[in-house]
C-alpha atoms as a PDB file:
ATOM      1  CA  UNK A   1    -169.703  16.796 -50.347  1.00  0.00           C
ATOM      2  CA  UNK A   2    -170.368  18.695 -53.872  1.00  0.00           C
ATOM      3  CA  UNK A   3    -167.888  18.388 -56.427  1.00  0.00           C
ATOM      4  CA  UNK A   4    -167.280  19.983 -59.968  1.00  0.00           C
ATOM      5  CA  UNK A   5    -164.977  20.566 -62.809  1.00  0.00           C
ATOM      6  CA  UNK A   6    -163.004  23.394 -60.307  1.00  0.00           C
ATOM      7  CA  UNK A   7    -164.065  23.380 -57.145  1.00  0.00           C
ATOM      8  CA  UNK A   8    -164.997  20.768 -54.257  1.00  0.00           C
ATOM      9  CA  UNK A   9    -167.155  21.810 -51.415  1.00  0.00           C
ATOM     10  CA  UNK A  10    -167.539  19.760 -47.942  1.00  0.00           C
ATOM     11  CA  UNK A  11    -169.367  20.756 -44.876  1.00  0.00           C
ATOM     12  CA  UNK A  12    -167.269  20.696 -41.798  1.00  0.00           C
ATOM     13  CA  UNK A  13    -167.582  22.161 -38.498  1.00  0.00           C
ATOM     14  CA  UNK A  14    -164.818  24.057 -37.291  1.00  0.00           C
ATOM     15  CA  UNK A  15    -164.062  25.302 -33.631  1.00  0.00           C
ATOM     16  CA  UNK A  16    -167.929  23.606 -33.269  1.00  0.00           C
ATOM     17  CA  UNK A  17    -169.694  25.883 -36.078  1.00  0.00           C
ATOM     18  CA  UNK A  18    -171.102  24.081 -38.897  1.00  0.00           C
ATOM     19  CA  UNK A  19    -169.380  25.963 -42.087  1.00  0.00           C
ATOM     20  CA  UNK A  20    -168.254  24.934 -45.756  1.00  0.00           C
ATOM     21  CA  UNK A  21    -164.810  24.178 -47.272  1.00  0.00           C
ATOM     22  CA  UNK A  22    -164.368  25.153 -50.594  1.00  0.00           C
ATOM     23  CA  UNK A  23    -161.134  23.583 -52.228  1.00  0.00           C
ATOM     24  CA  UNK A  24    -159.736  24.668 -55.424  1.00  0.00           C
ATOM     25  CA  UNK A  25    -156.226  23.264 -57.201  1.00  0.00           C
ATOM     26  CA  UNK A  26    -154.750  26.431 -57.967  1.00  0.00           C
ATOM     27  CA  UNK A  27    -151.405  24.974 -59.387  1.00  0.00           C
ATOM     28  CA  UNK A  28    -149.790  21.500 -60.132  1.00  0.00           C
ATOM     29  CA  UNK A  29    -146.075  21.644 -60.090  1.00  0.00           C
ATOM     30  CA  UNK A  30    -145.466  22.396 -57.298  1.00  0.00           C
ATOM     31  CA  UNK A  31    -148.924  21.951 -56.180  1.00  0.00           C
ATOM     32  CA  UNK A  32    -151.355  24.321 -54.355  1.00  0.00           C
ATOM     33  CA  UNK A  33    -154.773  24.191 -53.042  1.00  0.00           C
ATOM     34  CA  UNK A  34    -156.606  27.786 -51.959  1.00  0.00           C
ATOM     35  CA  UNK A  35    -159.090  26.820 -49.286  1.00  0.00           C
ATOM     36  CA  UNK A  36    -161.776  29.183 -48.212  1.00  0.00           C
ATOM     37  CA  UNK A  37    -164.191  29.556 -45.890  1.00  0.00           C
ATOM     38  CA  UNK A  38    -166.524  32.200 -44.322  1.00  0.00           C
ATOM     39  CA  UNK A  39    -165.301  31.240 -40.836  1.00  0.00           C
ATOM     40  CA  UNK A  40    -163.182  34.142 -39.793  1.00  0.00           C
ATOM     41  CA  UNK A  41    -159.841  33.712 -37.837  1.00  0.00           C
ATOM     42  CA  UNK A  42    -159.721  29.825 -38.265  1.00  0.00           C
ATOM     43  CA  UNK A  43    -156.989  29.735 -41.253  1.00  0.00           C
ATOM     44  CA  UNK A  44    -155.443  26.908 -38.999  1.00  0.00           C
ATOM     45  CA  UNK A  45    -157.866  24.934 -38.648  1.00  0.00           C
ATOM     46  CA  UNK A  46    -159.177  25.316 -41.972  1.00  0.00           C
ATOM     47  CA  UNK A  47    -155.649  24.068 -43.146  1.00  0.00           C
ATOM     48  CA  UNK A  48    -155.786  21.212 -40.857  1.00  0.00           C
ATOM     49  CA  UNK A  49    -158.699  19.750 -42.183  1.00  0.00           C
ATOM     50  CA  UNK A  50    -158.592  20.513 -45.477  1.00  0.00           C
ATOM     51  CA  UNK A  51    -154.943  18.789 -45.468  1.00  0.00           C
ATOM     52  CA  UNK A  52    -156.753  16.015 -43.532  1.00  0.00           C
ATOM     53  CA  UNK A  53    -159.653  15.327 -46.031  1.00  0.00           C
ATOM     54  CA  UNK A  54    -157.089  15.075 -48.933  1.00  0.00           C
ATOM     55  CA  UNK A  55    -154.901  12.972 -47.761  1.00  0.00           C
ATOM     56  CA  UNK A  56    -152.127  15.979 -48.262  1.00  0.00           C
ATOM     57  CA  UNK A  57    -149.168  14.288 -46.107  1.00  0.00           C
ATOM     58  CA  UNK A  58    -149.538  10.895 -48.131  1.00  0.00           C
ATOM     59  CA  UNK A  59    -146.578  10.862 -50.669  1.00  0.00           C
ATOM     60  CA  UNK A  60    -147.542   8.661 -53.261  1.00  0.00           C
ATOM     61  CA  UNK A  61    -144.074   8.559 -54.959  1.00  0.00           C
ATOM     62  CA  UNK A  62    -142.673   5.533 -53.018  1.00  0.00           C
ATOM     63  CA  UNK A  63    -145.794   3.397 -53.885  1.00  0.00           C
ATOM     64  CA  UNK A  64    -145.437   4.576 -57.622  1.00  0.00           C
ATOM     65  CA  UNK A  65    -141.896   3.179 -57.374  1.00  0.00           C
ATOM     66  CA  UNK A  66    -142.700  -0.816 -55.793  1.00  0.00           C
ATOM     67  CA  UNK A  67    -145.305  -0.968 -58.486  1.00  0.00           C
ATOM     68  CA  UNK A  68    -143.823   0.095 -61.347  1.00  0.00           C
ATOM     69  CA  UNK A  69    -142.380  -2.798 -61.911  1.00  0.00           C
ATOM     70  CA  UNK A  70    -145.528  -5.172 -61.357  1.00  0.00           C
ATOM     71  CA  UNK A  71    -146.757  -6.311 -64.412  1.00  0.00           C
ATOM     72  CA  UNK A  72    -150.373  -5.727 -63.256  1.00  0.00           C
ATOM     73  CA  UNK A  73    -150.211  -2.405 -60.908  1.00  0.00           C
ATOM     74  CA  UNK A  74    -147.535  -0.763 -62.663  1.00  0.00           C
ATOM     75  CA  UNK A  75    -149.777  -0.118 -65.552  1.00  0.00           C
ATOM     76  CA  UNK A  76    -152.921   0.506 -63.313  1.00  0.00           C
ATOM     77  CA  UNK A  77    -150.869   3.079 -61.721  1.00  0.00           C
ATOM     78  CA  UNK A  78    -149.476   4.856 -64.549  1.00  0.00           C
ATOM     79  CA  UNK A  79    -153.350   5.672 -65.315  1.00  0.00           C
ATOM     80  CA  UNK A  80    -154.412   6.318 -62.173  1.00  0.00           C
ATOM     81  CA  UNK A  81    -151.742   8.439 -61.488  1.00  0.00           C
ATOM     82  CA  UNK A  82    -152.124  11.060 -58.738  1.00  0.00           C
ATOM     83  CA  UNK A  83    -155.431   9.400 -57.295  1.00  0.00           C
ATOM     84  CA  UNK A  84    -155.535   9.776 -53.676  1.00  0.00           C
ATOM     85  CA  UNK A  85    -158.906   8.557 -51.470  1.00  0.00           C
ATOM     86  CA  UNK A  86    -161.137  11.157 -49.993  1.00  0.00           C
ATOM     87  CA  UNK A  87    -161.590  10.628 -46.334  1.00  0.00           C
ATOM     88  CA  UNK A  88    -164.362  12.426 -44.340  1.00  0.00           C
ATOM     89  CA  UNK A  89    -163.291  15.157 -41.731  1.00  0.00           C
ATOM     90  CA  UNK A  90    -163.405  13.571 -38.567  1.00  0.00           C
ATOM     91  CA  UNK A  91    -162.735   9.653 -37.123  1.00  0.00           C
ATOM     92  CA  UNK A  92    -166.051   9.932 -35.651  1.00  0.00           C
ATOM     93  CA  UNK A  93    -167.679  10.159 -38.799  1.00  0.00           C
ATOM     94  CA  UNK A  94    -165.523   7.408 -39.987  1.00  0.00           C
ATOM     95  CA  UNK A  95    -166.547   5.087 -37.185  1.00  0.00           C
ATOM     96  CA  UNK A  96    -170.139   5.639 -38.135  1.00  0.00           C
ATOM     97  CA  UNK A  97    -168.800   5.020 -41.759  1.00  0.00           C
ATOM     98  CA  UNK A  98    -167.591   1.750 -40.899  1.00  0.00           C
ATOM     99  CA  UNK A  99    -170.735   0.813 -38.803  1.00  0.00           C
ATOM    100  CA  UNK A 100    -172.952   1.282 -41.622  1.00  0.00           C
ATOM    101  CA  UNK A 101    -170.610  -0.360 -44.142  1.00  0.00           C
ATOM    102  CA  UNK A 102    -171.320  -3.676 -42.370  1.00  0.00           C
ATOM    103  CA  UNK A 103    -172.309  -6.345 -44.906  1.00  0.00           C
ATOM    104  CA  UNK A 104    -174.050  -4.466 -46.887  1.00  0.00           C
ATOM    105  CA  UNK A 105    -173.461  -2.352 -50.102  1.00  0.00           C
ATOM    106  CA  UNK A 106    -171.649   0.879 -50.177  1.00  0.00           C
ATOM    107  CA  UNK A 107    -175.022   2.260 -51.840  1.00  0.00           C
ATOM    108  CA  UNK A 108    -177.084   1.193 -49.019  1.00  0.00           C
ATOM    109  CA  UNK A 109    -174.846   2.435 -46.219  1.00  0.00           C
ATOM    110  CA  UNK A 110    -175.066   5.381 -47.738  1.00  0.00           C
ATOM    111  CA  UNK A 111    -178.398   6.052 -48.345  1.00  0.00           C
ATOM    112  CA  UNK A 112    -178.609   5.037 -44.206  1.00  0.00           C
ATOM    113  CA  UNK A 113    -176.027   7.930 -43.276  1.00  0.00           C
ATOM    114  CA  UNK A 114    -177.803  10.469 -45.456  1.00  0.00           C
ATOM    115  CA  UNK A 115    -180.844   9.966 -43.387  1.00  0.00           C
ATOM    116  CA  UNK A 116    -179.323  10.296 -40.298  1.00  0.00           C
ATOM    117  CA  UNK A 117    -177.102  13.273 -41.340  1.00  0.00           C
ATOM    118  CA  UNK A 118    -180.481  15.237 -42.313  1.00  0.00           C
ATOM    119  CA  UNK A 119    -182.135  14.118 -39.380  1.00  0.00           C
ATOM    120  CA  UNK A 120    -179.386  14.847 -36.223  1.00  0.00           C
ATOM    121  CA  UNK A 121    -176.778  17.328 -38.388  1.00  0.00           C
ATOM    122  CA  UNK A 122    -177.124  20.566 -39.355  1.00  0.00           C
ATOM    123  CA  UNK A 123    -177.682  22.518 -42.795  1.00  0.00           C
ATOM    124  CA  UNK A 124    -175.172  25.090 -44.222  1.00  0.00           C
ATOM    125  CA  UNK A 125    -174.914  26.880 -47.486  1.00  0.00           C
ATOM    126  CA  UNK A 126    -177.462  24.052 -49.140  1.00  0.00           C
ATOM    127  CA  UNK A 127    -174.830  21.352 -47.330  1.00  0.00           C
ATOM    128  CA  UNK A 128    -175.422  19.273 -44.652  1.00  0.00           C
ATOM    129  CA  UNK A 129    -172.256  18.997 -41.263  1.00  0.00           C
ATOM    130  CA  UNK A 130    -172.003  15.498 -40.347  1.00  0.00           C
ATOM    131  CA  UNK A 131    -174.175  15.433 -36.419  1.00  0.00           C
ATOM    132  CA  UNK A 132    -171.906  15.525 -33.705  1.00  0.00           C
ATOM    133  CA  UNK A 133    -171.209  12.684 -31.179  1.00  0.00           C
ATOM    134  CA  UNK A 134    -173.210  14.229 -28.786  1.00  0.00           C
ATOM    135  CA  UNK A 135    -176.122  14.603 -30.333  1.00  0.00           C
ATOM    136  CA  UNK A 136    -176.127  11.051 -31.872  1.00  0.00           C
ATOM    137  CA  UNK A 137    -175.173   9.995 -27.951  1.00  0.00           C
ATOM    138  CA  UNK A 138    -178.609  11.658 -27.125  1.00  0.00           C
ATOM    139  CA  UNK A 139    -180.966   9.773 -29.702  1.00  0.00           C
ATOM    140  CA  UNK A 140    -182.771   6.612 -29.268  1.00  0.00           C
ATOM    141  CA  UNK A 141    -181.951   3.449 -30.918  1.00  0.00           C
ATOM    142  CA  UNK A 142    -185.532   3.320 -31.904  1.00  0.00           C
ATOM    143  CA  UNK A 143    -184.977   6.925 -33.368  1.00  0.00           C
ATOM    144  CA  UNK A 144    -181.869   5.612 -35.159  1.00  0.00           C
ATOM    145  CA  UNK A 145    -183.250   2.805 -36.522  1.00  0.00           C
ATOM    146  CA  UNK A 146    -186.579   4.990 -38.219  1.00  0.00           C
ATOM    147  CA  UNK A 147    -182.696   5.859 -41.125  1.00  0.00           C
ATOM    148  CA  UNK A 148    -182.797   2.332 -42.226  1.00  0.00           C
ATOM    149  CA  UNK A 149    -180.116   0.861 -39.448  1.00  0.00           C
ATOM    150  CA  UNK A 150    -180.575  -2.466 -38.020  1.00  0.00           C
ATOM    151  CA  UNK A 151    -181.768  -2.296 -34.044  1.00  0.00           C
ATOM    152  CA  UNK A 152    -177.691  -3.500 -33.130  1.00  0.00           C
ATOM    153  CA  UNK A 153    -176.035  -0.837 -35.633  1.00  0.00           C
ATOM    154  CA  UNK A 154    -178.790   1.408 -34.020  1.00  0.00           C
ATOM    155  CA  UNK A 155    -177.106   0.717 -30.390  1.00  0.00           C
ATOM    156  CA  UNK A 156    -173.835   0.529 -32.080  1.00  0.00           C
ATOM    157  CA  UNK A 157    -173.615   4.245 -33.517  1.00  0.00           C
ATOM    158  CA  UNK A 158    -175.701   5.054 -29.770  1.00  0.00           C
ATOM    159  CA  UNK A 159    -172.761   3.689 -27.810  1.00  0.00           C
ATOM    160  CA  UNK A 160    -169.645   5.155 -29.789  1.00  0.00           C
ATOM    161  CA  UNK A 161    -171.159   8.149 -30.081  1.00  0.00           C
ATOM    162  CA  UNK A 162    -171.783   8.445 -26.512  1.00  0.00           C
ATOM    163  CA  UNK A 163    -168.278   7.116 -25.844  1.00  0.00           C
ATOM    164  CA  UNK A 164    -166.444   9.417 -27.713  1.00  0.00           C
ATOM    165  CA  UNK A 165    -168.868  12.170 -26.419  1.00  0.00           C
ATOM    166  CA  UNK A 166    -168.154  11.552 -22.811  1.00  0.00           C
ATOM    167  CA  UNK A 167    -164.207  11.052 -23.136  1.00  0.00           C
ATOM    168  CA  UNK A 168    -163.878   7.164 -23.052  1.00  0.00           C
ATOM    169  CA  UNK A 169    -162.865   6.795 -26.187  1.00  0.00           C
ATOM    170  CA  UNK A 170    -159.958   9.566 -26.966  1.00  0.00           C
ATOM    171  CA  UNK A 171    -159.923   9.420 -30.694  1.00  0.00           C
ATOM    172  CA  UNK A 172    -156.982  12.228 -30.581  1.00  0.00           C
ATOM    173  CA  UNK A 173    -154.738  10.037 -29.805  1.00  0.00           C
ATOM    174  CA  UNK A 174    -155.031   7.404 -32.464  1.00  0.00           C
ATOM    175  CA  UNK A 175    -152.895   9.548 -34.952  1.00  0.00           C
ATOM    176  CA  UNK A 176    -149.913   8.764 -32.679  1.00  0.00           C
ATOM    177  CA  UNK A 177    -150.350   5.204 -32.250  1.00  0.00           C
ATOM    178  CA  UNK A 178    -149.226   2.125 -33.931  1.00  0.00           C
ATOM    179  CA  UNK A 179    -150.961   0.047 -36.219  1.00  0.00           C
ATOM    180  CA  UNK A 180    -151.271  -2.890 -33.711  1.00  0.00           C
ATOM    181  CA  UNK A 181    -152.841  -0.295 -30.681  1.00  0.00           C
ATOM    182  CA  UNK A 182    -154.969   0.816 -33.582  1.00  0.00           C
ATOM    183  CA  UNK A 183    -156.573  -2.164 -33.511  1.00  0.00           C
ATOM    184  CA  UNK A 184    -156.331  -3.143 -30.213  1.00  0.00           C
ATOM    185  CA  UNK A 185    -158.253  -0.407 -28.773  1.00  0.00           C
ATOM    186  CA  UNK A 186    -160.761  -0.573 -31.939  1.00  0.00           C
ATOM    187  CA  UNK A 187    -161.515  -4.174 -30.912  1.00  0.00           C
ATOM    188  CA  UNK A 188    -162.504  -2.972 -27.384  1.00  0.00           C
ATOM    189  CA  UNK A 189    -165.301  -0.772 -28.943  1.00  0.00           C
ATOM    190  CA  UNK A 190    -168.215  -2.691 -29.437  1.00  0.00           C
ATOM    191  CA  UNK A 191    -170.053  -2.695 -33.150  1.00  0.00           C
ATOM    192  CA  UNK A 192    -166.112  -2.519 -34.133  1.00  0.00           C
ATOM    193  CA  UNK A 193    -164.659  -5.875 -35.611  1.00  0.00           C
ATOM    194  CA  UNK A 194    -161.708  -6.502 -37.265  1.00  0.00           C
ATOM    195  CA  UNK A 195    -162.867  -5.716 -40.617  1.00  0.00           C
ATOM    196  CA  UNK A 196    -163.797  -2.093 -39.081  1.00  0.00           C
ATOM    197  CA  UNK A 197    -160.709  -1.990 -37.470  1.00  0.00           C
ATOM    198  CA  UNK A 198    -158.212  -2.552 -40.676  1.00  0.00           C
ATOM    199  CA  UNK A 199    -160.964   0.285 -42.365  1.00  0.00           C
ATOM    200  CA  UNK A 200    -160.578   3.122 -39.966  1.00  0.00           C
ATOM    201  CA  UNK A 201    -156.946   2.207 -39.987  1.00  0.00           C
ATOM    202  CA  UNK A 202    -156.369   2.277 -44.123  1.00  0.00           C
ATOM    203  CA  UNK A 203    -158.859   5.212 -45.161  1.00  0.00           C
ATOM    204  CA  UNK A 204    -159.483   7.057 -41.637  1.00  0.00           C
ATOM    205  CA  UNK A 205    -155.493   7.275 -40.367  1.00  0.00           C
ATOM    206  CA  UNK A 206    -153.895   6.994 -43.742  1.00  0.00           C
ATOM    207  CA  UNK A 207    -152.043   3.752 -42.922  1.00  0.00           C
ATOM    208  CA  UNK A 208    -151.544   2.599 -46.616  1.00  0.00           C
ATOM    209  CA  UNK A 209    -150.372  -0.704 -45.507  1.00  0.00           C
ATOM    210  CA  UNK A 210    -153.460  -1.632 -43.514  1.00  0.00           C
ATOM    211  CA  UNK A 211    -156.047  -4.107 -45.321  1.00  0.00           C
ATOM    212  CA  UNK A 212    -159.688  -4.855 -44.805  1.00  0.00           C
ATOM    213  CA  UNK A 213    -158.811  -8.359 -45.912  1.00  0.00           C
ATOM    214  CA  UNK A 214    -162.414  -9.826 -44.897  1.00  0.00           C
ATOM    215  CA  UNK A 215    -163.669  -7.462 -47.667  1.00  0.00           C
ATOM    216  CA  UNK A 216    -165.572  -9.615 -50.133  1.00  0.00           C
ATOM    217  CA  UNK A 217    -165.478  -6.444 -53.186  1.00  0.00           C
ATOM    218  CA  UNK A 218    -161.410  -6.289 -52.160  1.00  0.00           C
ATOM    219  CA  UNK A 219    -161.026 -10.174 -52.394  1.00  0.00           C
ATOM    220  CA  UNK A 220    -162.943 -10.568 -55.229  1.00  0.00           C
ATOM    221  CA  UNK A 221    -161.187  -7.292 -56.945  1.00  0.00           C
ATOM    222  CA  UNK A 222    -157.666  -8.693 -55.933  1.00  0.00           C
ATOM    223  CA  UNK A 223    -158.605 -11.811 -57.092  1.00  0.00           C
ATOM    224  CA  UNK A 224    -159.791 -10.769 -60.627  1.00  0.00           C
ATOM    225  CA  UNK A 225    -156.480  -8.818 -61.251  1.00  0.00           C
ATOM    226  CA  UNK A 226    -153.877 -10.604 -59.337  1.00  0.00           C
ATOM    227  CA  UNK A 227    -155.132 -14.366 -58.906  1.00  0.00           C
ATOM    228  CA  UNK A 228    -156.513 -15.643 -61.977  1.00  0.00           C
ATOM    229  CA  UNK A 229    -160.084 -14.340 -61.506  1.00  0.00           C
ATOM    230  CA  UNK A 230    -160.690 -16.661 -58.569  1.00  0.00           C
ATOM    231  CA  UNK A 231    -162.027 -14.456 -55.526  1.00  0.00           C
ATOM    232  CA  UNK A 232    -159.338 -15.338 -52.648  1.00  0.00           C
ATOM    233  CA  UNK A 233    -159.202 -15.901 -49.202  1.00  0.00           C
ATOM    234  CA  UNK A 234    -158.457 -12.991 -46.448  1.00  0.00           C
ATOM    235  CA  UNK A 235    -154.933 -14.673 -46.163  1.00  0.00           C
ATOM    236  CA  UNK A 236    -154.887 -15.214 -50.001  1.00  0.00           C
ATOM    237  CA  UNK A 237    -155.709 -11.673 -50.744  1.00  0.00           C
ATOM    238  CA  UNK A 238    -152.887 -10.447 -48.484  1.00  0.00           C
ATOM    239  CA  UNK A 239    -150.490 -12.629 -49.956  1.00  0.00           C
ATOM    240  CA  UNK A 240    -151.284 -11.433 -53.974  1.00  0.00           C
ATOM    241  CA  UNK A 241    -150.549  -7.963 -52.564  1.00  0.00           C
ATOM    242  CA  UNK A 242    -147.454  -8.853 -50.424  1.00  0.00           C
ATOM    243  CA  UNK A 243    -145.378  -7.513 -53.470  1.00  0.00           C
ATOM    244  CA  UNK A 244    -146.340  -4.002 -52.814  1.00  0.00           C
ATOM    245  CA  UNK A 245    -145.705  -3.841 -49.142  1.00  0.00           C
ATOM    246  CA  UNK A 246    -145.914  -1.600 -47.516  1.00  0.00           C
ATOM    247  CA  UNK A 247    -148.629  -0.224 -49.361  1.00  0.00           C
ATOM    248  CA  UNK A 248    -150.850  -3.098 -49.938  1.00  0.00           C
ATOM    249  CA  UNK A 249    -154.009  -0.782 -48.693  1.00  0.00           C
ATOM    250  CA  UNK A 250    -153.427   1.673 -51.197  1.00  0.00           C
ATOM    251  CA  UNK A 251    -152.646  -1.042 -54.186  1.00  0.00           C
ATOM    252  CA  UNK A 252    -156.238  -2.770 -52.736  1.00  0.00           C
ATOM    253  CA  UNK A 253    -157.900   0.801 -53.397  1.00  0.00           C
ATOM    254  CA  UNK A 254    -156.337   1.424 -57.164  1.00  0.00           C
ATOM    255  CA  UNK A 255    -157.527  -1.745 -58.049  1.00  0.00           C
ATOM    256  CA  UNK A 256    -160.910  -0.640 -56.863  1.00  0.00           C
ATOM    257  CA  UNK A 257    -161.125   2.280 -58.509  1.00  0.00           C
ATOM    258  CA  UNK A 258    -159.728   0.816 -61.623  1.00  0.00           C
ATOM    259  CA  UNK A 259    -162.465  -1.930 -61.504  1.00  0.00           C
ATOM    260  CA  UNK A 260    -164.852   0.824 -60.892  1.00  0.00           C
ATOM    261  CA  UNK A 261    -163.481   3.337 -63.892  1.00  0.00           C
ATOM    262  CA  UNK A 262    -163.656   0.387 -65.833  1.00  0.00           C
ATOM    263  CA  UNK A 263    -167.250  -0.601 -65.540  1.00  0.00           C
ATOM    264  CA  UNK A 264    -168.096   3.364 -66.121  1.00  0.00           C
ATOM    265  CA  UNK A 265    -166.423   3.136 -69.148  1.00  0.00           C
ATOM    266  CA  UNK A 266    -168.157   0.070 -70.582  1.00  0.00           C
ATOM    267  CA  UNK A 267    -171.596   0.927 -69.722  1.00  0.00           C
END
């Protein structure tokens, strides 16, 4: 993804040709985003996943509202305002999101996926389309594990890529089920624990109420701003955001991005 001032620019595939999105706010109240794309006839599913990656059907008013009257988040918000997360354009790429995320820093997994992304995807207008299930289903674990994965991420991205691939795991039909199948079926796939689980449900499905909770940056973050500086406990951390239920997820990721905003600022 390639962002300026004006413009943000993913690659995608679409209707299984690699192509890029560009994005462009065109007007805030009421807002409007122009799109475009050299694909022609797919204005549909250009929409779609432009309205996907943006998180365009998650109204942030009723989240505003709980916290504006916490004395912590209600001022966090009020400069955040408008912040949504990015989310990449498929749950296929978030699965392999989550397996890389694993216990280890952000920076590392994604050094990891940008090797594998210029080794199995493909290359469009200087941007690179995340590989397709199949094609990941088809490497080696050996070959995997030459992008920095350990040999059981390796075998883990093999074997949800192939299961996705060959049908077993329909990942269509996640956007219609509850939370708790969510993560019931997630916990069937293996590489996929809970932490995964609560991951793929908060930032891949948009459920804002859904918590990594195992998380040591969102415990520690939670802790710093709601419990006295004292990094918490899983159940800990869910009970210093159970004032802003049910959007606990989405108060976890201001305070994230306030921590990070912060620590641009001051260095």
């Amino acid at each position: 993804m390639v962002q300026d001032l004006s413009v943000f620019r993913c690659a995608v595939r679409i209707q299984d040709n690699p192509t890029v999105l560009e994005m462009r706010q065109i007007r805030r109240k009421p807002p409007a985003l122009e799109v475009r794309t050299a694909l022609p006839n797919s204005a549909s599913e250009v929409k779609r996943i432009a309205r996907w990656i943006i998180f365009a059907d998650l109204d942030l008013r009723p989240f505003y509202r709980i916290a504006a009257s916490h004395p912590i988040l209600g001022r966090i918000t009020k400069e955040l305002h408008g912040l949504k997360p990015m989310r990449p354009a498929s749950l296929f790429e978030m699965l392999v999101i989550a397996i890389t995320e694993q216990q280890i820093s952000m920076a590392a997994a994604y050094r990891i996926r940008t090797r594998i992304i210029k080794r199995y995807g493909e290359r469009v207008n200087g941007l690179w389309v995340f590989p397709t299930p199949r094609r990941l289903s088809e490497s080696s674990a050996s070959e995997l594990m030459t992008c920095g994965l350990s040999q059981r991420k390796a075998e883990y991205v093999k074997g949800v890529a192939y299961e996705v691939a060959n049908g077993l795991l329909d990942l269509d039909r996640l956007e219609a089920m509850s939370d708790e199948d969510v993560r019931f079926l997630l916990l069937q796939v293996r590489g996929l624990g809970p932490w995964s689980a609560e991951y793929v449900l908060v930032r891949g499905l948009s459920r804002p109420d859904r918590v990594p909770a195992e998380d040591l940056g969102i415990r520690s973050v939670v802790g710093r701003y709601l419990g006295r500086g004292q990094r918490l406990s899983p159940q800990g951390t869910l009970r210093k955001l159970s004032a802003i239920k049910p959007y606990r997820g989405l108060a976890a990721f201001y305070l994230l991005a306030y921590e990070r905003m912060s620590k641009y600022h001051a260095g």
